[in-house]
N, C-alpha and C. Protein backbone atom coordinates (compact mmCIF):
# COMPACT_ATOMS: atom_id res chain seq x y z
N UNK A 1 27.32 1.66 0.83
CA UNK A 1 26.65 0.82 1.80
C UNK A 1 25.85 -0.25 1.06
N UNK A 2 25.92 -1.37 1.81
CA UNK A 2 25.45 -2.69 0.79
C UNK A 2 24.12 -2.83 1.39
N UNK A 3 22.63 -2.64 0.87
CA UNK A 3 22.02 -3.11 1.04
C UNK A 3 21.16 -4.66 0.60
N UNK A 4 20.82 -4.99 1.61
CA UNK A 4 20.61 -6.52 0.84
C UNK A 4 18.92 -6.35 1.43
N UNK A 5 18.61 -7.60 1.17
CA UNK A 5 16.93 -7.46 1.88
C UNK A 5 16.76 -7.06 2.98
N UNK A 6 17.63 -8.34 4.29
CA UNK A 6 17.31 -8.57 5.27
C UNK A 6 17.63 -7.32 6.19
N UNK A 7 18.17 -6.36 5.43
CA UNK A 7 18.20 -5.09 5.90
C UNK A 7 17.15 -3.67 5.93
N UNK A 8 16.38 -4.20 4.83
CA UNK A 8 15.78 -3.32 3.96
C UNK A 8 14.68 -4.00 4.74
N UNK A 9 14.82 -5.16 4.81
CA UNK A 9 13.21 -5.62 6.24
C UNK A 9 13.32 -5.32 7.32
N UNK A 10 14.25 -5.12 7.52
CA UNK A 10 14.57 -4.69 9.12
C UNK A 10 14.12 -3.44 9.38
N UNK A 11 14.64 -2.52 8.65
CA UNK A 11 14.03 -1.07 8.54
C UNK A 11 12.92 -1.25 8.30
N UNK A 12 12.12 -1.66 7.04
CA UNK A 12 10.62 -1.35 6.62
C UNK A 12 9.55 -2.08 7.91
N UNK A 13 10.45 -3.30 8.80
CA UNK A 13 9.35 -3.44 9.98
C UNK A 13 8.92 -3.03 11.00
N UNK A 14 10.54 -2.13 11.32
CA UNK A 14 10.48 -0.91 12.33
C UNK A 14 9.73 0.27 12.00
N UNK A 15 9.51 0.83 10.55
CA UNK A 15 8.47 1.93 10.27
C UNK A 15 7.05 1.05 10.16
N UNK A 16 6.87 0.05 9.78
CA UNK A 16 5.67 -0.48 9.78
C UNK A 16 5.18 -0.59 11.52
N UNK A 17 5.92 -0.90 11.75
CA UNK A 17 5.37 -1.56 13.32
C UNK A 17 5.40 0.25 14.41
N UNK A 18 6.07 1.09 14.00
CA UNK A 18 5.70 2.82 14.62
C UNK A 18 4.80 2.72 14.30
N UNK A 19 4.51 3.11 12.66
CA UNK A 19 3.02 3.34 12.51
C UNK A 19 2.06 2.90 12.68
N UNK A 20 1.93 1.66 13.01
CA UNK A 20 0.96 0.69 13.44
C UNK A 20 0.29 1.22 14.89
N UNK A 21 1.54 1.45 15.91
CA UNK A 21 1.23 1.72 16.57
C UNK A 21 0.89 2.94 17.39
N UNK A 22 1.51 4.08 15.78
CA UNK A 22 0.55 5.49 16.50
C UNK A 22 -1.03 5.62 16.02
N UNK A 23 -1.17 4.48 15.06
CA UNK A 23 -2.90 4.50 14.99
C UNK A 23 -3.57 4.20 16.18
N UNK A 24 -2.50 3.13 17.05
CA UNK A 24 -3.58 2.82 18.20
C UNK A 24 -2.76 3.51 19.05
N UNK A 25 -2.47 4.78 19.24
CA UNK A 25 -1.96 5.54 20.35
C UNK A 25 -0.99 5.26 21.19
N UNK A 26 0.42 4.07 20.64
CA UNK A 26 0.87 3.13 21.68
C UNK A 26 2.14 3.03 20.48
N UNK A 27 3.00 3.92 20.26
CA UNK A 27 4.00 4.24 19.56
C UNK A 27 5.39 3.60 20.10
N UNK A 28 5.61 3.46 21.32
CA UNK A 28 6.34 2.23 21.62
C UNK A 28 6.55 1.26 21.94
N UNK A 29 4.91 0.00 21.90
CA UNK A 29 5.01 -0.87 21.61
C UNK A 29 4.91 -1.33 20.20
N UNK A 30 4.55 -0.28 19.47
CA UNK A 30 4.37 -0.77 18.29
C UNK A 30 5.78 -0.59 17.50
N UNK A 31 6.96 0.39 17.74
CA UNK A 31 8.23 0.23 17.35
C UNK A 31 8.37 -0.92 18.17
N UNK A 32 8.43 -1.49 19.44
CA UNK A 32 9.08 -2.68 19.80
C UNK A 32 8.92 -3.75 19.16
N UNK A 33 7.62 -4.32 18.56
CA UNK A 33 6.71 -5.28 17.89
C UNK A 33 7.51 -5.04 16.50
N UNK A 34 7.56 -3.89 15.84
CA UNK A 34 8.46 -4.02 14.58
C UNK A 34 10.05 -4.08 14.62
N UNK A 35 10.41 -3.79 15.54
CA UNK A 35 11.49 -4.15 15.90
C UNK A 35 12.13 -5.63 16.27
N UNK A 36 11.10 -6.22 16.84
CA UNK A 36 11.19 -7.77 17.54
C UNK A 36 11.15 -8.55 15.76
N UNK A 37 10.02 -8.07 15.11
CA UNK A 37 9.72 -8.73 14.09
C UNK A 37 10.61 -8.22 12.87
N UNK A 38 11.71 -7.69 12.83
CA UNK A 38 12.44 -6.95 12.33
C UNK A 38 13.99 -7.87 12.11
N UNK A 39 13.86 -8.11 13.54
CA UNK A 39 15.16 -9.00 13.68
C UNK A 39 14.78 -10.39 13.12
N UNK A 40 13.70 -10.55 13.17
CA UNK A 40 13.52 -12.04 12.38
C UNK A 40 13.48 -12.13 11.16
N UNK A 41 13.02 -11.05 10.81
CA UNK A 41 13.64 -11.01 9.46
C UNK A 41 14.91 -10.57 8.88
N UNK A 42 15.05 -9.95 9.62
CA UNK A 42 17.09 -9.80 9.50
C UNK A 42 17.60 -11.44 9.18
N UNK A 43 17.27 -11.97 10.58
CA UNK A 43 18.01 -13.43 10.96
C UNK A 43 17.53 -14.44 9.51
N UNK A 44 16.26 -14.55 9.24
CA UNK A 44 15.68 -15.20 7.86
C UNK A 44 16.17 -14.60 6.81
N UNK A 45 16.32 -13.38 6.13
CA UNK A 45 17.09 -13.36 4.92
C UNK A 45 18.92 -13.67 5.13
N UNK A 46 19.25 -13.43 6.08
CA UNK A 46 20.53 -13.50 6.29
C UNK A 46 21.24 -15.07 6.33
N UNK A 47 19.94 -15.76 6.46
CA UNK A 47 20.20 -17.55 6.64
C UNK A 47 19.86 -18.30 5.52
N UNK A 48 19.41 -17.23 4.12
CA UNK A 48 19.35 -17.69 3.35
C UNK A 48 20.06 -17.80 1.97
């Protein structure tokens, strides 16, 4: 399996953005938020 960045950000913004949001008790907006921000970074390393 080829990992490249924009993959490896994609994942690390989806665990960043869970955990973010089981500090503030709100575990699925905070996967959505790393998720949303996840794909932009997908889309930005992938365009570069």
């Amino acid at each position: 399996m080829n990992r490249d960045g924009g993959g490896l950000a994609f994942v690390g913004c989806l665990i960043l953005g869970s955990g973010i949001g089981m500090l503030f008790d709100n575990t699925a907006a905070g996967s959505t938020i790393g998720l949303g921000v996840g794909f932009l970074a997908l889309a930005f390393f992938n365009k570069r």
